[in-house]
Protein backbone atom coordinates (compact mmCIF):
# COMPACT_ATOMS: atom_id res chain seq x y z
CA UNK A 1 -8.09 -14.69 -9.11
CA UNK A 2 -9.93 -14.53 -5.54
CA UNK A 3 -7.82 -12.28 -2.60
CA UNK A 4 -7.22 -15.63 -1.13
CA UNK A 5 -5.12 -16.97 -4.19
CA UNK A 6 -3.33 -13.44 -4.45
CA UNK A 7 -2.50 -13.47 -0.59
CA UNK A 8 -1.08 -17.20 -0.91
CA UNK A 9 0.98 -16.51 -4.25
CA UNK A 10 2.27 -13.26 -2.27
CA UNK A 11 3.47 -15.20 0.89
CA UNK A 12 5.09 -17.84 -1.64
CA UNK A 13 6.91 -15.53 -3.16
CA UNK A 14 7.75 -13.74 -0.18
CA UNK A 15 9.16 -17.03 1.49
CA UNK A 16 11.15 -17.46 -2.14
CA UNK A 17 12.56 -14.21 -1.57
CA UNK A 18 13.72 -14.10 1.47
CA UNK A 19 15.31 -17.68 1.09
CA UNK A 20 17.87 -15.75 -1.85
CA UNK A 21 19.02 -13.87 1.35
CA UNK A 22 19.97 -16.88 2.58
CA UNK A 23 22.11 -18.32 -0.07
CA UNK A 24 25.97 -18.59 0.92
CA UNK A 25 27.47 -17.13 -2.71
CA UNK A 26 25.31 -13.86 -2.25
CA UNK A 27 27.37 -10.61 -2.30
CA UNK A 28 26.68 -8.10 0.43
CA UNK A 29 25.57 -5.23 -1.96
CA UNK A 30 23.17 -8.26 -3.93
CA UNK A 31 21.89 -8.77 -0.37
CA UNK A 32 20.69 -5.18 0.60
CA UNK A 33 19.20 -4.65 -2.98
CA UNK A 34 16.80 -7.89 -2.25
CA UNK A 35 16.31 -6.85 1.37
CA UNK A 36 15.09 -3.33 -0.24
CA UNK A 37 13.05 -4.82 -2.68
CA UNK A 38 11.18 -6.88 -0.10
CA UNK A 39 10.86 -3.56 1.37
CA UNK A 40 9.38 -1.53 -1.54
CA UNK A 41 7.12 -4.52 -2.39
CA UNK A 42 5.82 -4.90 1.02
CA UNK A 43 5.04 -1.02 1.00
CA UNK A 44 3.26 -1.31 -2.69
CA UNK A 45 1.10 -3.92 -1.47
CA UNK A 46 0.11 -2.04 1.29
CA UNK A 47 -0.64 0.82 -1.22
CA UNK A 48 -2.94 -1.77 -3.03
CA UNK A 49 -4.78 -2.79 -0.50
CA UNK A 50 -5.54 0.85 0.89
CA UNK A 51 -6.95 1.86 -2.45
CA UNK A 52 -8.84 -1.23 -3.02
CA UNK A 53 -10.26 -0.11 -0.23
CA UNK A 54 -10.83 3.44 -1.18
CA UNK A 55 -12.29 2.45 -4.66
CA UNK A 56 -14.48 0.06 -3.04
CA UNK A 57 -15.86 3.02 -0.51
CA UNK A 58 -16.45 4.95 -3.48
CA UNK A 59 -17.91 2.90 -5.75
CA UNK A 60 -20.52 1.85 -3.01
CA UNK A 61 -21.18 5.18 -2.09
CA UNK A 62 -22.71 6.00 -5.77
CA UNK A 63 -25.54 3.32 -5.28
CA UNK A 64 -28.59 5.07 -4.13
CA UNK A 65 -29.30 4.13 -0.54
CA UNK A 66 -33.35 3.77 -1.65
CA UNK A 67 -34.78 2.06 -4.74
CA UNK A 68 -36.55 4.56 -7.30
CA UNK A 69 -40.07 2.91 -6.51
CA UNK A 70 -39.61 3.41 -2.70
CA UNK A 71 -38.28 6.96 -3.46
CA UNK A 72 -41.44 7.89 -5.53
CA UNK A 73 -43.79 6.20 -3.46
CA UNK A 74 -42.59 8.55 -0.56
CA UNK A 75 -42.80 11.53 -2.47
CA UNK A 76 -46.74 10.90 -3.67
């Protein structure tokens, strides 16, 4: 699934919750438990996204930064 995809599904679901706020039957105390989930989701995504990030630095900073021909070629 591309980051576009995930982004889109996110917002859709998102828009899906927040419309359940909206519904006239909904309890007060069923209200603040769906406005705090929609507030622990939005802060776990943010978590994702920061160590995507972080495991992408990483991972790029283990590729060499010279190929091994150039490196021995320098060193003859």
């Amino acid at each position: 699934m591309q980051q576009g995809e995930l982004r889109q599904g996110t917002e859709e679901r998102d828009q899906g919750l927040l419309k359940l706020l909206e519904l006239p039957g909904l309890q007060e105390e069923d209200r603040l438990e769906i406005q705090a989930l929609l507030e622990q989701l939005t802060a776990l995504q943010a978590e994702n996204t920061r160590l995507r990030k972080m495991i992408h630095r990483l991972s790029a900073g283990n590729k060499p930064k010279m190929s091994t021909k150039l490196k021995e070629a320098l060193y003859e």
